[in-house]
C-alpha atoms as a PDB file:
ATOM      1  CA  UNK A   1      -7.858  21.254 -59.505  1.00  0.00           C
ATOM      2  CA  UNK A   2      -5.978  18.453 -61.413  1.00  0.00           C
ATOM      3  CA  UNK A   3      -2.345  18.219 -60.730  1.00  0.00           C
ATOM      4  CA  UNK A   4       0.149  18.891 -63.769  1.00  0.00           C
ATOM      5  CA  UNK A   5       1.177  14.673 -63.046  1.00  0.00           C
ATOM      6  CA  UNK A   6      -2.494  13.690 -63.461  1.00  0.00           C
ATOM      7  CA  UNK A   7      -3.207  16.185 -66.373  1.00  0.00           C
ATOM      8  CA  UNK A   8      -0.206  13.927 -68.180  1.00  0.00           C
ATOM      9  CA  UNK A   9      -2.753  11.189 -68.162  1.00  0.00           C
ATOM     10  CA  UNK A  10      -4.865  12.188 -70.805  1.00  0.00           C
ATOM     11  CA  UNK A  11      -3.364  11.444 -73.754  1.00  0.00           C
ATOM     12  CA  UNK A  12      -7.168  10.852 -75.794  1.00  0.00           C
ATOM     13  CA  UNK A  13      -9.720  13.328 -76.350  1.00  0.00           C
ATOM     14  CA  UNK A  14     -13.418  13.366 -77.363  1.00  0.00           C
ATOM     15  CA  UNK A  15     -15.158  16.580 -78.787  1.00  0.00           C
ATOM     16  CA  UNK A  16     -18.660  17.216 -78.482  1.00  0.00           C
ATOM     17  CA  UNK A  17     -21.284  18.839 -81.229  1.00  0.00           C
ATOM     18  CA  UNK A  18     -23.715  20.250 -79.330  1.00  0.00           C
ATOM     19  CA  UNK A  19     -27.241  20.628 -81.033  1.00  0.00           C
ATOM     20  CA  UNK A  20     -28.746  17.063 -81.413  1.00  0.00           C
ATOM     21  CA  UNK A  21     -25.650  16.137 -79.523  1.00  0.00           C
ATOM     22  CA  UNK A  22     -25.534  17.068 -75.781  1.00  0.00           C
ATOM     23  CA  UNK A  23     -28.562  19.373 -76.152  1.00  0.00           C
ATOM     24  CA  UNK A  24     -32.024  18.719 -78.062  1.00  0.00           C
ATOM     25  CA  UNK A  25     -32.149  21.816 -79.592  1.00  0.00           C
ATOM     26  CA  UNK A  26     -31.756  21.482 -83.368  1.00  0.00           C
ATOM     27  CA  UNK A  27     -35.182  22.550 -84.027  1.00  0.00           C
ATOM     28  CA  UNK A  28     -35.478  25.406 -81.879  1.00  0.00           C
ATOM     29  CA  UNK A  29     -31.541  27.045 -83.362  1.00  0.00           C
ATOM     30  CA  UNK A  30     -33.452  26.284 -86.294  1.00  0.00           C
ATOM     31  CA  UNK A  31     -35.957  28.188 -85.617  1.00  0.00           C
ATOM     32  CA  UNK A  32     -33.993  31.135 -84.040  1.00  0.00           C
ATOM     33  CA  UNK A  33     -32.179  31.817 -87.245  1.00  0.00           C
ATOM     34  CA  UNK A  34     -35.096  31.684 -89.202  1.00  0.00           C
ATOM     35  CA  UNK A  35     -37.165  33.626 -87.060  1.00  0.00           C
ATOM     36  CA  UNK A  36     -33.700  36.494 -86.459  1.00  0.00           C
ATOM     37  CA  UNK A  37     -32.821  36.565 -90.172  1.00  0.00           C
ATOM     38  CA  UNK A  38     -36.587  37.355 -91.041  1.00  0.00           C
ATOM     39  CA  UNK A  39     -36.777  40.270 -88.671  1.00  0.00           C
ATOM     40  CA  UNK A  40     -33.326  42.026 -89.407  1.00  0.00           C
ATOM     41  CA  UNK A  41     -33.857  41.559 -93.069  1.00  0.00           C
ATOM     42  CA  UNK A  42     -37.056  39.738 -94.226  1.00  0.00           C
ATOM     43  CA  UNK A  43     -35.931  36.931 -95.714  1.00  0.00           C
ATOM     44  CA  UNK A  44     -38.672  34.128 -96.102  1.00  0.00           C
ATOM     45  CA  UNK A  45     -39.049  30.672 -97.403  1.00  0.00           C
ATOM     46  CA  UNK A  46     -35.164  29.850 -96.061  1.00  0.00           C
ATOM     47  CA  UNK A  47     -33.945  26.672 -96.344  1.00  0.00           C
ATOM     48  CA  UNK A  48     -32.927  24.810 -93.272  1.00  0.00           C
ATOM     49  CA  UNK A  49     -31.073  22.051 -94.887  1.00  0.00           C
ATOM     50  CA  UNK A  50     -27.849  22.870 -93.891  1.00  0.00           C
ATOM     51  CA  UNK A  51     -25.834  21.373 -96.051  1.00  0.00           C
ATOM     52  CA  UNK A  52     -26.478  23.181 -98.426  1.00  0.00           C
ATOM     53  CA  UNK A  53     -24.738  25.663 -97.200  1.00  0.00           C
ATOM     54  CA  UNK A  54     -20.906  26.137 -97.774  1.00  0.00           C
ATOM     55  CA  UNK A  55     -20.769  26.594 -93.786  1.00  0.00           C
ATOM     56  CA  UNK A  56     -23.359  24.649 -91.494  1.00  0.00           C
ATOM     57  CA  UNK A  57     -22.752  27.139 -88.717  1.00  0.00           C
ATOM     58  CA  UNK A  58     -24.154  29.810 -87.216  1.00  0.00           C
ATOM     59  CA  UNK A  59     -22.261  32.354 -88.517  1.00  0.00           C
ATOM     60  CA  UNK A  60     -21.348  30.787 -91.696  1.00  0.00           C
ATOM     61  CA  UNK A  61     -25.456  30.623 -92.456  1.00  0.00           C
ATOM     62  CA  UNK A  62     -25.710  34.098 -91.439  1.00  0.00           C
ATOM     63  CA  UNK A  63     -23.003  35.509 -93.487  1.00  0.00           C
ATOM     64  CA  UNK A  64     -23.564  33.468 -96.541  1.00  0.00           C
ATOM     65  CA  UNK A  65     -27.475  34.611 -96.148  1.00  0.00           C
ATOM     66  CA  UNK A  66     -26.766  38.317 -95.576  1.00  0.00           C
ATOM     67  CA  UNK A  67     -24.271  38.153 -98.279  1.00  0.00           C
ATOM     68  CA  UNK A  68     -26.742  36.839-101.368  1.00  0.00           C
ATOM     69  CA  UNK A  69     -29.667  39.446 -99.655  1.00  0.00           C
ATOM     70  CA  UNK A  70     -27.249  42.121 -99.877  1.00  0.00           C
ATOM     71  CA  UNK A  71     -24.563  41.601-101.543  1.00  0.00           C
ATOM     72  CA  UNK A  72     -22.238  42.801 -98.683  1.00  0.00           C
ATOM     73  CA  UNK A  73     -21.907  41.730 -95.404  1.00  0.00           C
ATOM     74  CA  UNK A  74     -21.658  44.803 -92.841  1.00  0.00           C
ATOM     75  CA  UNK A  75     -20.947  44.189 -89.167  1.00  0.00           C
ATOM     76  CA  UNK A  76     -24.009  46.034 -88.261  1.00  0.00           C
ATOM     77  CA  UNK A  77     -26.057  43.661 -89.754  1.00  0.00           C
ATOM     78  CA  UNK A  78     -24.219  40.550 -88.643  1.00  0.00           C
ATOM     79  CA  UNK A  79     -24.445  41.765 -84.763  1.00  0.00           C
ATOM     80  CA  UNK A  80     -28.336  42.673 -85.552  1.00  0.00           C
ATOM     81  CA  UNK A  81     -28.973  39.048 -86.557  1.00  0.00           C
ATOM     82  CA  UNK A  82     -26.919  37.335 -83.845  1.00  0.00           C
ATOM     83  CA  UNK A  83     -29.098  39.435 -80.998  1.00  0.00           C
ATOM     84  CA  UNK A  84     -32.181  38.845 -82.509  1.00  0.00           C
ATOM     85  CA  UNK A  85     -31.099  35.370 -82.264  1.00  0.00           C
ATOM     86  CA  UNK A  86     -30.557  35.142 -79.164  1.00  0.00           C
ATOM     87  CA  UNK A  87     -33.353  36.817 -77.851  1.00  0.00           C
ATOM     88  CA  UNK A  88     -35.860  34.678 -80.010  1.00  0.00           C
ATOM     89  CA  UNK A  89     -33.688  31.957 -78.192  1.00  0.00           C
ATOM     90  CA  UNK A  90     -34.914  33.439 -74.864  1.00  0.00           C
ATOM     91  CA  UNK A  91     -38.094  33.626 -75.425  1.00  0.00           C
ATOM     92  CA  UNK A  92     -38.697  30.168 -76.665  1.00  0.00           C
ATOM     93  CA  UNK A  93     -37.090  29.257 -73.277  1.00  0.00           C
ATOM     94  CA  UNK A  94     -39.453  31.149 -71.770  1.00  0.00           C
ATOM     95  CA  UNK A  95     -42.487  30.281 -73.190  1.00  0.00           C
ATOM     96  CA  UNK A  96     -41.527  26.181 -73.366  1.00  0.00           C
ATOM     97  CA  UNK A  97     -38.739  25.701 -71.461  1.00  0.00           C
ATOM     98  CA  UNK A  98     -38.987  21.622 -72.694  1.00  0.00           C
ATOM     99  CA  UNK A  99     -37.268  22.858 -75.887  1.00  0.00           C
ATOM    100  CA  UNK A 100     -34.000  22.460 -74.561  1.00  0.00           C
ATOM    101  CA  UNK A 101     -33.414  19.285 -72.911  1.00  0.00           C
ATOM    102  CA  UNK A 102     -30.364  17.387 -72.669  1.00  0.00           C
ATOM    103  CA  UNK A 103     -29.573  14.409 -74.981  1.00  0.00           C
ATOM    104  CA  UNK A 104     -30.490  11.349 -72.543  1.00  0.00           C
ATOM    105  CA  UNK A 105     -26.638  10.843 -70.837  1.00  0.00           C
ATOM    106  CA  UNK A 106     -25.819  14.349 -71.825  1.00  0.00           C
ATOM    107  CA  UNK A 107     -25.930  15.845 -68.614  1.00  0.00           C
ATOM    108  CA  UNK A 108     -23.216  13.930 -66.963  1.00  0.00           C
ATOM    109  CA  UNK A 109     -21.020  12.711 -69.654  1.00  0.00           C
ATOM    110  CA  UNK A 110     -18.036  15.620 -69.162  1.00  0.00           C
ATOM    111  CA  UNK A 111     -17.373  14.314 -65.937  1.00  0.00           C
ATOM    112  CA  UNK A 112     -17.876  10.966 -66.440  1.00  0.00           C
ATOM    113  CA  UNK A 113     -14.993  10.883 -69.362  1.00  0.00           C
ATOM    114  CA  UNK A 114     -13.294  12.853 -67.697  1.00  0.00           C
ATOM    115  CA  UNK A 115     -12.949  10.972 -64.198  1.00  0.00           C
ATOM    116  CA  UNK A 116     -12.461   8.241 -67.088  1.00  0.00           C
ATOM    117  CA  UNK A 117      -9.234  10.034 -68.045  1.00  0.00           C
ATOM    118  CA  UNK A 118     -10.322  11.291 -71.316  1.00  0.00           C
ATOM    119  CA  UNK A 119     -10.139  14.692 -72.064  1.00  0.00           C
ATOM    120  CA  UNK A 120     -13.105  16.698 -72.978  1.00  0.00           C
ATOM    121  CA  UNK A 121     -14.242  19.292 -75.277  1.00  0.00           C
ATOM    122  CA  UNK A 122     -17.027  20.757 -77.093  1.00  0.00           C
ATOM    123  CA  UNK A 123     -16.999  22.307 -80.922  1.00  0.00           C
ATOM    124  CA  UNK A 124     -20.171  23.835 -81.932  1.00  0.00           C
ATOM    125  CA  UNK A 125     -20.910  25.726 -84.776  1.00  0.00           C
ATOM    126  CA  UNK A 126     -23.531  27.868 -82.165  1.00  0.00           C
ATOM    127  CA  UNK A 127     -22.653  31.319 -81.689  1.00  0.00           C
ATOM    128  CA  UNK A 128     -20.907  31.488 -78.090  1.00  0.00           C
ATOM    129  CA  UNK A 129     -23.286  33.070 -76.125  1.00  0.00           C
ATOM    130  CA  UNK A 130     -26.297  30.760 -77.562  1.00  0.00           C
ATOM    131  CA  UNK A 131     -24.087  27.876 -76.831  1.00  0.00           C
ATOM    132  CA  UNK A 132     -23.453  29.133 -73.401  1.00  0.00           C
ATOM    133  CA  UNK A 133     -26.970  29.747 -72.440  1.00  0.00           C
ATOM    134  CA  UNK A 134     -28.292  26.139 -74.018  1.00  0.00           C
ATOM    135  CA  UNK A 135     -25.843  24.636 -71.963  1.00  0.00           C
ATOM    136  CA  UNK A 136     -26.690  26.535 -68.913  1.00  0.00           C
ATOM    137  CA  UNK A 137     -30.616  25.596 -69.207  1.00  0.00           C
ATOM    138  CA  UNK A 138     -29.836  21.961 -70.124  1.00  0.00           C
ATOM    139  CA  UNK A 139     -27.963  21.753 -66.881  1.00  0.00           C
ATOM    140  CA  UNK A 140     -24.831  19.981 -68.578  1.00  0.00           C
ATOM    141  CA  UNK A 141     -22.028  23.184 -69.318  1.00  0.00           C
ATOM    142  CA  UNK A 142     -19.183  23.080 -66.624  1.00  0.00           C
ATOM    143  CA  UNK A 143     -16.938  26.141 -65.917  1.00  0.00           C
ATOM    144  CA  UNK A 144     -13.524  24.757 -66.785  1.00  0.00           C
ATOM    145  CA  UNK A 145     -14.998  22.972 -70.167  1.00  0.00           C
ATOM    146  CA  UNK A 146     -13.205  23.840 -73.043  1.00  0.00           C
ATOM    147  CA  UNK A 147     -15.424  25.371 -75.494  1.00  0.00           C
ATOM    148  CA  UNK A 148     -14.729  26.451 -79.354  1.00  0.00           C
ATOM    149  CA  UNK A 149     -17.450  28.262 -81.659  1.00  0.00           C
ATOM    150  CA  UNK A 150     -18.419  29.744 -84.609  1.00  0.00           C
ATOM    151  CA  UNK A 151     -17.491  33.114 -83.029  1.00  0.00           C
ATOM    152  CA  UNK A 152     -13.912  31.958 -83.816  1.00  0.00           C
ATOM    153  CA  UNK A 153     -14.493  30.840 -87.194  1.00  0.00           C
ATOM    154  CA  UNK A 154     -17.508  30.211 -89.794  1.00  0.00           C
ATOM    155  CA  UNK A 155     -15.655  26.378 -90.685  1.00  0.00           C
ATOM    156  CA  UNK A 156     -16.836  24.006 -88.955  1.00  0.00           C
ATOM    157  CA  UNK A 157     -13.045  21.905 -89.056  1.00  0.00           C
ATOM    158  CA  UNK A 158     -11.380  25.098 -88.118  1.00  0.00           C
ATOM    159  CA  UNK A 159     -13.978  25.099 -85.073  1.00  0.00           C
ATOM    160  CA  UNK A 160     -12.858  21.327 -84.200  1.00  0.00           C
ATOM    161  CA  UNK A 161      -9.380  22.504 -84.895  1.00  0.00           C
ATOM    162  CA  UNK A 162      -9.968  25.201 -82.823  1.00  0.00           C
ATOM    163  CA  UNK A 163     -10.601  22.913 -79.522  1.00  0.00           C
ATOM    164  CA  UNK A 164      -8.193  20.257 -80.230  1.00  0.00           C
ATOM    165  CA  UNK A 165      -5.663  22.790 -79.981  1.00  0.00           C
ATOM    166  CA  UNK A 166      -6.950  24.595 -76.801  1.00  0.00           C
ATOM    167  CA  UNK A 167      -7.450  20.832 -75.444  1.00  0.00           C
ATOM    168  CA  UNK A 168      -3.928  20.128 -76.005  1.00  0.00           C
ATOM    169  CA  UNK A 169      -2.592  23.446 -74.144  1.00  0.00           C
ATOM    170  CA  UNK A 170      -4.975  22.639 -70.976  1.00  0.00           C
ATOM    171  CA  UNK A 171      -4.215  19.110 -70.887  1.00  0.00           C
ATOM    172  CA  UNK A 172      -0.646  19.728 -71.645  1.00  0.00           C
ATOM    173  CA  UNK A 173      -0.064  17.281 -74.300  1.00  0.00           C
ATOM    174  CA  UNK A 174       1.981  17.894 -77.157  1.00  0.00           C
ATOM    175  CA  UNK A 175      -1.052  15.817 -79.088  1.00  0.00           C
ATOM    176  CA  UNK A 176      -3.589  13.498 -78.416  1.00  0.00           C
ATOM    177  CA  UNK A 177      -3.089   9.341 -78.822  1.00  0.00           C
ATOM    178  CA  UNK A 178      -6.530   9.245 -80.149  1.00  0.00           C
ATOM    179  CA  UNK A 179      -9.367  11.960 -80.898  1.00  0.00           C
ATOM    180  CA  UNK A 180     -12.849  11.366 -81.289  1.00  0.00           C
ATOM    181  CA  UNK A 181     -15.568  13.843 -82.690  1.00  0.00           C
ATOM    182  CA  UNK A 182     -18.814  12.870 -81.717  1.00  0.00           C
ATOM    183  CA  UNK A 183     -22.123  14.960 -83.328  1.00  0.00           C
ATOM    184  CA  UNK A 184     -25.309  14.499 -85.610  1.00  0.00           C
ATOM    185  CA  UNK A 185     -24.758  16.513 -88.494  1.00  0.00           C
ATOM    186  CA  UNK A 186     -23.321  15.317 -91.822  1.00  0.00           C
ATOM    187  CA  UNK A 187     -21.557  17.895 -91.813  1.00  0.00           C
ATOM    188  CA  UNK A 188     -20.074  16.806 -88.286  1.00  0.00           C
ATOM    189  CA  UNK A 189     -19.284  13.762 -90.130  1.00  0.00           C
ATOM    190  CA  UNK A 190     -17.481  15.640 -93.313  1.00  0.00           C
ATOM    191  CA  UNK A 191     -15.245  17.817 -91.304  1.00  0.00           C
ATOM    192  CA  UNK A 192     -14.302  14.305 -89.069  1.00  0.00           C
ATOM    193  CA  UNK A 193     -13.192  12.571 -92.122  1.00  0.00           C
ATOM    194  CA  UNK A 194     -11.649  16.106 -93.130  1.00  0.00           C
ATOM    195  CA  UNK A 195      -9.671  15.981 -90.011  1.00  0.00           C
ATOM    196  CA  UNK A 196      -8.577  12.677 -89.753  1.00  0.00           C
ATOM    197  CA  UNK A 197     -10.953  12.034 -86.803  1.00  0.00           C
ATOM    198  CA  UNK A 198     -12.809   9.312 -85.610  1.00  0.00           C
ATOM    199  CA  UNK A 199     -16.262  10.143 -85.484  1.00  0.00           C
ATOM    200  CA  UNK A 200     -19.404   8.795 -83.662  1.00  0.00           C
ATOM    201  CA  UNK A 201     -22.744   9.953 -84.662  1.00  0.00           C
ATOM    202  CA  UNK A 202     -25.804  10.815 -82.370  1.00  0.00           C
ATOM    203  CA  UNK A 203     -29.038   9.510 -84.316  1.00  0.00           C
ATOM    204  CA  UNK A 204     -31.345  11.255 -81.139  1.00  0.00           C
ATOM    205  CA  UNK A 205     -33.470  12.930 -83.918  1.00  0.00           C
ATOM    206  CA  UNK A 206     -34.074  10.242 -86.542  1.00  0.00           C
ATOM    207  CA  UNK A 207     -30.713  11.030 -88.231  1.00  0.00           C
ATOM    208  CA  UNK A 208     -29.877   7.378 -88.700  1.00  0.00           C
ATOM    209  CA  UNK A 209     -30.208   6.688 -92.390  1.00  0.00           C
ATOM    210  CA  UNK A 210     -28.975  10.204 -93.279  1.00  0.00           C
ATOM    211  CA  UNK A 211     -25.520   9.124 -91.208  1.00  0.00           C
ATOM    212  CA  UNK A 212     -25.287   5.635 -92.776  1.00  0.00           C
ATOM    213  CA  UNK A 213     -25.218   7.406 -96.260  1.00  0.00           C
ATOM    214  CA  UNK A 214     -22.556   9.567 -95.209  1.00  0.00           C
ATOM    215  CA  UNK A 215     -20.166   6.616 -94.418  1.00  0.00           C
ATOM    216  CA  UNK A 216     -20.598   6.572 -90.532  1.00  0.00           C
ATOM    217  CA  UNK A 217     -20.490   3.360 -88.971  1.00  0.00           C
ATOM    218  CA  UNK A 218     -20.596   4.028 -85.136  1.00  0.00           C
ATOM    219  CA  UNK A 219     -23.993   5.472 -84.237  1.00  0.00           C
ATOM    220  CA  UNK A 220     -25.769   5.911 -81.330  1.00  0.00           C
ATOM    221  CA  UNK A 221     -29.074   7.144 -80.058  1.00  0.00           C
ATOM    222  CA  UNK A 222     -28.142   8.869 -77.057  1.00  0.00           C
ATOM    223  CA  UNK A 223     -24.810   9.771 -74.543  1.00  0.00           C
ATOM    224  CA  UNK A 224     -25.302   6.603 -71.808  1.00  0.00           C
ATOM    225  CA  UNK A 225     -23.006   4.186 -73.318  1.00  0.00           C
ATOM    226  CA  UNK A 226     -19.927   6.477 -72.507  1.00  0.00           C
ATOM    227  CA  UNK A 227     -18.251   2.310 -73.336  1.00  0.00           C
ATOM    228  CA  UNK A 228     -18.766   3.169 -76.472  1.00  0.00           C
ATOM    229  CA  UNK A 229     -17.196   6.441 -76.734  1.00  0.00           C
ATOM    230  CA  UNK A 230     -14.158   5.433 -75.106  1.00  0.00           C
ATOM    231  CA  UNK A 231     -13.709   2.540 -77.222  1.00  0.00           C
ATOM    232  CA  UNK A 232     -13.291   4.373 -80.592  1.00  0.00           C
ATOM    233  CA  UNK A 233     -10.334   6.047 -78.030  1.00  0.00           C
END
């Protein structure tokens, strides 16, 4: 365990997305909440941009679907969707386990920012248990990783804001020198700029162009060049 003196010495933080960030699973969350919000309430033909969503999260999707389906949004339902979810989530593991492989670099990067001094997070707009258990199969979550999700809140910069703050309490800074968000989404981009942040985007899924439109000028295909992610620190 780190010593209070050597927890002192990170005063800069990067925060990880994690679908199309440190896991390659955009398709098969995709897929998941298709497949879970089909089931619970047969919805069809659902778009997957998510952007066009008020809320590119988990949750936010799922309430904003539920919501224009039926006009209310009952905790029943919302539970009924998120363990469908998951257990379509499952089975896909099951059945092709190559669905959810780390992002080339992914697997190692915690501790390699870490023993770099940086302080680490993740904030994903995944439920918490699906982030947990794509984590888990990728081989990259850690126990003492500080994790925020869209079980805490459907905005994605309230997510962010979320594990900046818990950062700061395990760390014990007062506030960060620098903060990076790094993630593939332009909506990962959007709540960056929202924040203040710098932000580095992860083009592992062809991503590129859509990034370059959205303003972001640091982007990467994969997590090996941790260089670069501790220069924009």
């Amino acid at each position: 365990m780190c010593s209070l003196q050597s927890m002192s010495q990170y005063t800069n933080l990067v925060v990880f997305d994690l679908d199309g960030t440190l896991t390659d699973t955009t398709h098969v969350d995709e897929h998941a909440i298709v497949g879970a919000l089909h089931d619970v309430l047969g919805v069809t033909g659902l778009s997957t941009d998510w952007s066009e969503y008020e809320h590119s999260t988990d949750a936010g999707i799922v309430h904003e679907v539920i919501q224009r389906e039926r006009g209310t949004v009952s905790i029943d339902i919302l539970h009924r969707v998120h363990d469908r979810c998951l257990e379509i989530m499952e089975q896909f593991y099951t059945s092709s386990p190559d669905l959810f492989l780390p992002i080339n670099g992914a697997t190692d990067v915690l501790k390699r920012l870490t023993d770099a001094n940086i302080a680490v997070a993740i904030a994903t707009g995944s439920w918490r248990e699906s982030a947990l258990f794509k984590l888990r199969v990728a081989r990259i979550w850690r126990h003492q990783t500080i994790m925020a999700t869209s079980d805490e809140s459907q905005s994605r910069s309230e997510i962010i804001s979320r594990a900046i703050s818990q950062a700061a309490e395990r760390y014990h800074q007062d506030g960060f020198q620098h903060i990076t968000y790094v993630g593939d989404g332009i909506w990962d981009a959007r709540a960056s700029r929202k924040l203040g942040l710098n932000f580095i985007g992860i083009a592992s899924n062809g991503h590129a162009e859509r990034l370059r439109a959205e303003g972001v000028d640091t982007i990467l295909h994969d997590l090996v060049d941790i260089g670069v992610l501790t220069g924009g620190v």
